[in-house]
PDB file of N, CA and C in Angstrom:
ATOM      1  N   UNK A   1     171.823 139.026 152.656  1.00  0.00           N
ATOM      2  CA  UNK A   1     170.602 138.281 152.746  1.00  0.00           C
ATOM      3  C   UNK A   1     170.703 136.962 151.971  1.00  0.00           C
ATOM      4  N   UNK A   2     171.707 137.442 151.083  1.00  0.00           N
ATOM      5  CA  UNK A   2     171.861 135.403 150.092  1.00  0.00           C
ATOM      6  C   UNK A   2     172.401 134.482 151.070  1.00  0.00           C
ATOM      7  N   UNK A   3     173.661 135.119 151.419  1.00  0.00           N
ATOM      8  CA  UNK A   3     174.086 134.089 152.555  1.00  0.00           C
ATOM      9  C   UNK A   3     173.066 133.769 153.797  1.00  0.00           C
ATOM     10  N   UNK A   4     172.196 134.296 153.941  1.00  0.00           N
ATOM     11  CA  UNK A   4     170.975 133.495 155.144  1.00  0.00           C
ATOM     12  C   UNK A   4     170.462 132.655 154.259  1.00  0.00           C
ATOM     13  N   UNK A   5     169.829 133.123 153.288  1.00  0.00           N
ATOM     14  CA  UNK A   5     169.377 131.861 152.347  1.00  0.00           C
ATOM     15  C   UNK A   5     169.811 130.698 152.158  1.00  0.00           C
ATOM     16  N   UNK A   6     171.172 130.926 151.935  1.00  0.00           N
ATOM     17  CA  UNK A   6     171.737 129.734 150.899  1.00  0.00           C
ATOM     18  C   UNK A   6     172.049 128.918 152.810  1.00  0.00           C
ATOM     19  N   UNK A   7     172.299 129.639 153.688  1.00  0.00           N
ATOM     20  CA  UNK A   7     172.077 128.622 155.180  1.00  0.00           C
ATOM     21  C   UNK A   7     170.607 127.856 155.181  1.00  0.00           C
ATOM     22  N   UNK A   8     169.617 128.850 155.427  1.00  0.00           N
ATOM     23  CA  UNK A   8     168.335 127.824 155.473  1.00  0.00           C
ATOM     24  C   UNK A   8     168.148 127.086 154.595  1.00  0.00           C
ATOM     25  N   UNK A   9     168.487 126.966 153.188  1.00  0.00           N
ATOM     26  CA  UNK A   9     168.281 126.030 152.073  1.00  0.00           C
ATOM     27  C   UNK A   9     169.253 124.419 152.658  1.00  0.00           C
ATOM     28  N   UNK A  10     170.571 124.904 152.900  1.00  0.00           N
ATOM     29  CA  UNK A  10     171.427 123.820 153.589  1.00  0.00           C
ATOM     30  C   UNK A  10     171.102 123.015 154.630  1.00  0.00           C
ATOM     31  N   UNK A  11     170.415 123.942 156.004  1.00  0.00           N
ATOM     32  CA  UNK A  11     169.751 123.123 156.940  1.00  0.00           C
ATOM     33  C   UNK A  11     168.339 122.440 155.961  1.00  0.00           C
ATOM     34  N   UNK A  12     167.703 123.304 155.370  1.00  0.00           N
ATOM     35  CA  UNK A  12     166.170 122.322 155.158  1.00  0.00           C
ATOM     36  C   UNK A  12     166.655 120.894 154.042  1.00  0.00           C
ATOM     37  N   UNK A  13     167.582 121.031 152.933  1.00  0.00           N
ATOM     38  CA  UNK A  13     167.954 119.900 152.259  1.00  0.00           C
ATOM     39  C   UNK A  13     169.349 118.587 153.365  1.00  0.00           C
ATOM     40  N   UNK A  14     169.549 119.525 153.881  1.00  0.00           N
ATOM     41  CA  UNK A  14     170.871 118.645 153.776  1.00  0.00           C
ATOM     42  C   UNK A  14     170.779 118.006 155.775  1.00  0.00           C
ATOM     43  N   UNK A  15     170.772 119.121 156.236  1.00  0.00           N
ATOM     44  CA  UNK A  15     171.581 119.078 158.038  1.00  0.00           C
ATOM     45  C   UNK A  15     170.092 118.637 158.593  1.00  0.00           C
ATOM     46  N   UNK A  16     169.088 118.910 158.555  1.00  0.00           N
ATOM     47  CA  UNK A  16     167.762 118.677 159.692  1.00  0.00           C
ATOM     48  C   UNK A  16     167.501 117.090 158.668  1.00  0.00           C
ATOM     49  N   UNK A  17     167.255 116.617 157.906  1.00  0.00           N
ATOM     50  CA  UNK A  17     166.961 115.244 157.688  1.00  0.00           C
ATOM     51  C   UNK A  17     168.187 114.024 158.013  1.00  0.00           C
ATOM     52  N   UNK A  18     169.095 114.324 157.580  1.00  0.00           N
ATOM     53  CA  UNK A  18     170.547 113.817 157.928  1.00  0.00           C
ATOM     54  C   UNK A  18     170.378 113.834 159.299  1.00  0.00           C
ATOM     55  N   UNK A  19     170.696 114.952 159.843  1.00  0.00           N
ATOM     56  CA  UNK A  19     170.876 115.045 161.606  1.00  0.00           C
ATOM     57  C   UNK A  19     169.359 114.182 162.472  1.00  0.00           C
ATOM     58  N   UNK A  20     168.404 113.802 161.552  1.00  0.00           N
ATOM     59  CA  UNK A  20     167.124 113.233 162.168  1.00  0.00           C
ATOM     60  C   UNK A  20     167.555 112.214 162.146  1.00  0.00           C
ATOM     61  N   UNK A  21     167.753 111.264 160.510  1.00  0.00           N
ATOM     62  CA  UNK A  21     168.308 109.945 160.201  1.00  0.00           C
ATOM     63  C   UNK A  21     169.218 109.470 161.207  1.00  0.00           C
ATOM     64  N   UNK A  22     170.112 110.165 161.000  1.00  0.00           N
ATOM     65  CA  UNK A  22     171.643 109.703 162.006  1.00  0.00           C
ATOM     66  C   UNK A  22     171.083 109.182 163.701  1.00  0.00           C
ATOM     67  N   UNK A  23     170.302 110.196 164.042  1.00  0.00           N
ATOM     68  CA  UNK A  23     169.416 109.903 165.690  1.00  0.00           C
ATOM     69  C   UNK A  23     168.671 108.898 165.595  1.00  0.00           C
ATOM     70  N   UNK A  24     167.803 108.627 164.096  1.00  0.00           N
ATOM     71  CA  UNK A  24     166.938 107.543 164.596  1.00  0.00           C
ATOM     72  C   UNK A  24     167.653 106.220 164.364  1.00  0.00           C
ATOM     73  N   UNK A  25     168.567 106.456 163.500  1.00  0.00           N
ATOM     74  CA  UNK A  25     169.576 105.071 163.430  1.00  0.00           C
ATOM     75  C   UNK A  25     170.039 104.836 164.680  1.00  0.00           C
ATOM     76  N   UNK A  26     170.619 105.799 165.335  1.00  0.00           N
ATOM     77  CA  UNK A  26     171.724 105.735 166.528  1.00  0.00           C
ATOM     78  C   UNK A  26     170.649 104.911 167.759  1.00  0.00           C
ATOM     79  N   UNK A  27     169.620 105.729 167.581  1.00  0.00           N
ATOM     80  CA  UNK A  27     168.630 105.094 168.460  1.00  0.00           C
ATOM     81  C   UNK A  27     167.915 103.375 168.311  1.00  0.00           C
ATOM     82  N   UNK A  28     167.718 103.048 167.241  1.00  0.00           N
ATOM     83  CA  UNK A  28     167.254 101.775 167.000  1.00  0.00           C
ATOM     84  C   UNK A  28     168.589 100.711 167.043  1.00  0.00           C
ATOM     85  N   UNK A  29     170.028 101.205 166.854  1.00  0.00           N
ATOM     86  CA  UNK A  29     171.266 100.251 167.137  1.00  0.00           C
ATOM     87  C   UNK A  29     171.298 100.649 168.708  1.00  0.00           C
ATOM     88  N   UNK A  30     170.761 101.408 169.555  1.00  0.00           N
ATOM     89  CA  UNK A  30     171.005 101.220 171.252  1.00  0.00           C
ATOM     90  C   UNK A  30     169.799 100.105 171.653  1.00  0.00           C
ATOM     91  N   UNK A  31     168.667 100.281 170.751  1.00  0.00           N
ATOM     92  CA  UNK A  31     167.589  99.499 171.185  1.00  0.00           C
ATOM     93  C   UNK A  31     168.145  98.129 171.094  1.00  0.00           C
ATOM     94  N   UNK A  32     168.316  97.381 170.301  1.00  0.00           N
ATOM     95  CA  UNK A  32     168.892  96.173 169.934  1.00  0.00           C
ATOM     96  C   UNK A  32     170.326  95.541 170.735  1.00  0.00           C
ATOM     97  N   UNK A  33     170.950  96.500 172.066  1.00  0.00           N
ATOM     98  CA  UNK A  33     171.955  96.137 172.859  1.00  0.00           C
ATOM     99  C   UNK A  33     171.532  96.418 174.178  1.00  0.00           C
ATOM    100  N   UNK A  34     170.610  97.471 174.051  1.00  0.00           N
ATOM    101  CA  UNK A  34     169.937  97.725 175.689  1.00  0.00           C
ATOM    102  C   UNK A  34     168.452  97.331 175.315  1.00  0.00           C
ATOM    103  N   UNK A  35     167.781  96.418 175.441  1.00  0.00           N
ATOM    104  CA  UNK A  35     166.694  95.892 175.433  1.00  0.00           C
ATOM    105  C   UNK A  35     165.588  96.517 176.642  1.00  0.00           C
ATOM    106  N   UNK A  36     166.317  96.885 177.852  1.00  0.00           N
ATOM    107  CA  UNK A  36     166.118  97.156 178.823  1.00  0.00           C
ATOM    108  C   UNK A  36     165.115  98.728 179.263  1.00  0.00           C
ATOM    109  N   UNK A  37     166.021  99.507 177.824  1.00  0.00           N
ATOM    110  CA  UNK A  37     165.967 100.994 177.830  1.00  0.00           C
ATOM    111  C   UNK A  37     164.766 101.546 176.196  1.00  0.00           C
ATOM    112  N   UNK A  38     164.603 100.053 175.885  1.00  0.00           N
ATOM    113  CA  UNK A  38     163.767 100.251 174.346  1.00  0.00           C
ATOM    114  C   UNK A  38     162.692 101.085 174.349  1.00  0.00           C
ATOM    115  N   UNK A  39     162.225 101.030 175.615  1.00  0.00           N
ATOM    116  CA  UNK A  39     160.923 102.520 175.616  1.00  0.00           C
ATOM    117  C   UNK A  39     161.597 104.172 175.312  1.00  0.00           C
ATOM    118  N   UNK A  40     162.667 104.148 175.771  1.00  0.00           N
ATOM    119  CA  UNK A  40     163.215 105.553 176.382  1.00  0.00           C
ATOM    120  C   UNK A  40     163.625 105.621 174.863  1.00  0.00           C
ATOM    121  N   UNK A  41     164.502 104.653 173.737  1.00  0.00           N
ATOM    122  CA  UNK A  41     164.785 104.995 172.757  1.00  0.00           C
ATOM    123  C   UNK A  41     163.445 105.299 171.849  1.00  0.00           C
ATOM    124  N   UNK A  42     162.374 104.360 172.072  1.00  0.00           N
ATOM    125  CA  UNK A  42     161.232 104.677 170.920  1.00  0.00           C
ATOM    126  C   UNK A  42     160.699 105.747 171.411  1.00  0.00           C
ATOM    127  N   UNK A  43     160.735 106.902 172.429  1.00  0.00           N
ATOM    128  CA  UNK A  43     160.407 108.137 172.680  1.00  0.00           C
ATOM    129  C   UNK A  43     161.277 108.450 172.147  1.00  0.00           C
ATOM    130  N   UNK A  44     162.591 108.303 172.233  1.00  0.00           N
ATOM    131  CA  UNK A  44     163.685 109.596 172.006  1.00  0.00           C
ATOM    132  C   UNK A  44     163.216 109.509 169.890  1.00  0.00           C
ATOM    133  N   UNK A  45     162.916 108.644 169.322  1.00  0.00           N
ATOM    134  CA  UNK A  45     162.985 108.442 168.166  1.00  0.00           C
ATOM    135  C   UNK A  45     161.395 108.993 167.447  1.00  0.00           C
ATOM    136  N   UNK A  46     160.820 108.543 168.529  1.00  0.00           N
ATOM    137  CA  UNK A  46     159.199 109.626 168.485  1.00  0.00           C
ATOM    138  C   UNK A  46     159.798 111.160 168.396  1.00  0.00           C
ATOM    139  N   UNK A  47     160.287 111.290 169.363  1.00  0.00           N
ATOM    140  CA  UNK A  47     160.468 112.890 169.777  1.00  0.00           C
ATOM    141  C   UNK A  47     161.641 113.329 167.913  1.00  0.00           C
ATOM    142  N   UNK A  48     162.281 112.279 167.605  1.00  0.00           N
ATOM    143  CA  UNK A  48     163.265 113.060 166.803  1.00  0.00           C
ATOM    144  C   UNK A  48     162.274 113.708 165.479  1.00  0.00           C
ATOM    145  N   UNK A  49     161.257 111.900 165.032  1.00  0.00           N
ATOM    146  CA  UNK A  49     160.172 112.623 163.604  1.00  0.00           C
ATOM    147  C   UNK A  49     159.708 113.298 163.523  1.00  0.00           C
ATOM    148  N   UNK A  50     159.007 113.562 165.091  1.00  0.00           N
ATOM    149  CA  UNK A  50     158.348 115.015 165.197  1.00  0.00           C
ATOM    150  C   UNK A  50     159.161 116.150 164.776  1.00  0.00           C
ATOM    151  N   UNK A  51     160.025 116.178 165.647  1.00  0.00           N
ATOM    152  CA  UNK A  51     160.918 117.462 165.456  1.00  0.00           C
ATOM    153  C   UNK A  51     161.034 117.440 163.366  1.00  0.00           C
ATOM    154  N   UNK A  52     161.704 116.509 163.213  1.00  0.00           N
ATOM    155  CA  UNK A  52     161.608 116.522 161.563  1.00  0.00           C
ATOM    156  C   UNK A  52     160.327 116.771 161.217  1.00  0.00           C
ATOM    157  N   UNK A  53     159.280 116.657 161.557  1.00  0.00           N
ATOM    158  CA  UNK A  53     157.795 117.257 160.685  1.00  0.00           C
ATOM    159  C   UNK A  53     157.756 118.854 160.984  1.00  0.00           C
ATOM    160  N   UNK A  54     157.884 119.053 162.367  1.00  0.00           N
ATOM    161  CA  UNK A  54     157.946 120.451 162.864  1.00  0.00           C
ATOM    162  C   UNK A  54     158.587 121.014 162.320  1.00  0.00           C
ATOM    163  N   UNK A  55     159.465 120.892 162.286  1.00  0.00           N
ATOM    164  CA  UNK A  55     161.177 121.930 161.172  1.00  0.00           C
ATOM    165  C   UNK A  55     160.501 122.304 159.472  1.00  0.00           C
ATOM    166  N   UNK A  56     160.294 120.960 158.986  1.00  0.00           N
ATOM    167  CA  UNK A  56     159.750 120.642 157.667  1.00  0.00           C
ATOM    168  C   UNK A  56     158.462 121.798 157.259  1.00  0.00           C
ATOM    169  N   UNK A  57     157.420 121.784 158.351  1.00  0.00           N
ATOM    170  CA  UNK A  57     156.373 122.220 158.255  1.00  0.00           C
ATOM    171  C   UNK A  57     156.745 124.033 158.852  1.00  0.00           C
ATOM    172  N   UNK A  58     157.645 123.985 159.592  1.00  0.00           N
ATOM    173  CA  UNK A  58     157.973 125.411 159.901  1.00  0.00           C
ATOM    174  C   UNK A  58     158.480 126.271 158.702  1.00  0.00           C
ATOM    175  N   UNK A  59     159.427 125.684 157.791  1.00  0.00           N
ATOM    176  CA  UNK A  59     159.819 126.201 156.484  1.00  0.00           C
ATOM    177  C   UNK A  59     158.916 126.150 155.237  1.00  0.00           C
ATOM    178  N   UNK A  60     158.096 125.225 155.334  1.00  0.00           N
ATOM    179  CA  UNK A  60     156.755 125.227 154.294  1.00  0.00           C
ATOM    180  C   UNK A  60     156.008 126.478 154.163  1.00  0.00           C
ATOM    181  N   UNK A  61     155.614 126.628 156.081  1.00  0.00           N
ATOM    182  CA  UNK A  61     154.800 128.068 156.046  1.00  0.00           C
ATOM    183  C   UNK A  61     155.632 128.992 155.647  1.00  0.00           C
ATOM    184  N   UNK A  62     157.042 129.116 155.969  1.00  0.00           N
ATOM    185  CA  UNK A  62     157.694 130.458 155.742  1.00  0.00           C
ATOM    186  C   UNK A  62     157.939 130.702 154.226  1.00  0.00           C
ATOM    187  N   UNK A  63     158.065 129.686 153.707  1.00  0.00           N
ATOM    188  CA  UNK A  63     157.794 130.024 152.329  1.00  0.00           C
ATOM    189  C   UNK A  63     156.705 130.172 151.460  1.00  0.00           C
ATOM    190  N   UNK A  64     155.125 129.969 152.077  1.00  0.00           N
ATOM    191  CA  UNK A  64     154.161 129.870 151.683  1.00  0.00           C
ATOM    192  C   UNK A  64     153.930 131.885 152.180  1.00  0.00           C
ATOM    193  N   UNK A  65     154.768 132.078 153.514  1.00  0.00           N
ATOM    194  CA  UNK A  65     154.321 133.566 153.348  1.00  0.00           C
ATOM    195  C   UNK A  65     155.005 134.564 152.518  1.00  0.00           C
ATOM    196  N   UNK A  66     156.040 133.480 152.104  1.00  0.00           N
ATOM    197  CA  UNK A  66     157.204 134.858 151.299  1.00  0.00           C
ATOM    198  C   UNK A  66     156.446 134.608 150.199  1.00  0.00           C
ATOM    199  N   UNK A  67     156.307 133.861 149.360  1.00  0.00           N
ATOM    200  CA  UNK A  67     155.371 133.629 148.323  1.00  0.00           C
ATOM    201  C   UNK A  67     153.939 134.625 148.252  1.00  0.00           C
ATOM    202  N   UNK A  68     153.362 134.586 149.422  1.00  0.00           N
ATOM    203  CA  UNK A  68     152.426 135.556 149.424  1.00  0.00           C
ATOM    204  C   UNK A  68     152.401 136.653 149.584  1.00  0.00           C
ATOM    205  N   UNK A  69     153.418 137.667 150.464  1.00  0.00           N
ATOM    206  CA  UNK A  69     153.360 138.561 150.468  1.00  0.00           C
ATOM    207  C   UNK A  69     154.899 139.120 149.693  1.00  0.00           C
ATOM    208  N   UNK A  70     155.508 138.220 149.378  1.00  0.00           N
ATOM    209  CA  UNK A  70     157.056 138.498 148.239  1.00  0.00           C
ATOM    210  C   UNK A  70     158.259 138.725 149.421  1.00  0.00           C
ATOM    211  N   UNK A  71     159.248 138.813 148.971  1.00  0.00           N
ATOM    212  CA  UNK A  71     160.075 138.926 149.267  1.00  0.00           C
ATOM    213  C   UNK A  71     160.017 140.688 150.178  1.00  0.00           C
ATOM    214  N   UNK A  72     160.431 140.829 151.357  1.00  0.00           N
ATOM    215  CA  UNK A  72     160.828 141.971 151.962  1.00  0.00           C
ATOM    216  C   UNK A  72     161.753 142.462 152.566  1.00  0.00           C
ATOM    217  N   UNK A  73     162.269 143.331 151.660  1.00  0.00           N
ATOM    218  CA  UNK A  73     163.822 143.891 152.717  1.00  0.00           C
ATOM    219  C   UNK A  73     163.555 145.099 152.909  1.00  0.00           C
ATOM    220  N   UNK A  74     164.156 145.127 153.846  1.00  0.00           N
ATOM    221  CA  UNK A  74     164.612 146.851 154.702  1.00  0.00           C
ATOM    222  C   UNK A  74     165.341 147.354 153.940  1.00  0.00           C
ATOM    223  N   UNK A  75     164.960 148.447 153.427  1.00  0.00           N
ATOM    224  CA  UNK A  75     166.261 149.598 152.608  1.00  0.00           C
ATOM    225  C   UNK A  75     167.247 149.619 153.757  1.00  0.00           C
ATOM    226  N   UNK A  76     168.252 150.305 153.370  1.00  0.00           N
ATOM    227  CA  UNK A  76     169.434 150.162 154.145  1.00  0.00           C
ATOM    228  C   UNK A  76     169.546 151.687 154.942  1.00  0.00           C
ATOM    229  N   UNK A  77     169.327 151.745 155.895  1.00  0.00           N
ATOM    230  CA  UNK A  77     169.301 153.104 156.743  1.00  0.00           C
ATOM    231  C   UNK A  77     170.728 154.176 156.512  1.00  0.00           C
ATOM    232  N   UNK A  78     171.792 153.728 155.894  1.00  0.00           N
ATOM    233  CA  UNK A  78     172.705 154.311 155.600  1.00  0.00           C
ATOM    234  C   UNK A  78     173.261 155.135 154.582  1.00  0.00           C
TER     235      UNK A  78
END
């Protein structure tokens, strides 16, 4: 169970803000060479913050319920 942890701690600090940044950069250097396509990037760059609030706010609650009702593991059936 540490090793799931110490994964979701890695995605929520490190991989989902990085992996957002990197898209909205990638996206605002296509805007500035395809002028043409600048709507499709300021959606794709809409669509990425969201996703970063959604993710953000998905791990807030999950820790607002472990907090409330504590930590729960399954005894081990074996």
């Amino acid at each position: 169970m540490e090793t799931l942890e110490e994964i979701i701690k890695l995605l929520r600090v490190v991989i989902i803000p990085l992996g957002t940044t990197f898209r909205v950069v990638f996206c605002f250097i296509k805007m500035i060479y395809d002028e043409d396509s600048a709507n499709s990037y300021k959606k794709k760059i809409w669509n990425a913050v969201a996703f970063l609030i959604i993710s953000e706010l998905i791990l807030v609650f999950a820790d607002m319920l472990k907090y409330y009702y504590g930590d729960f593991y399954l005894p081990s059936l074996s």
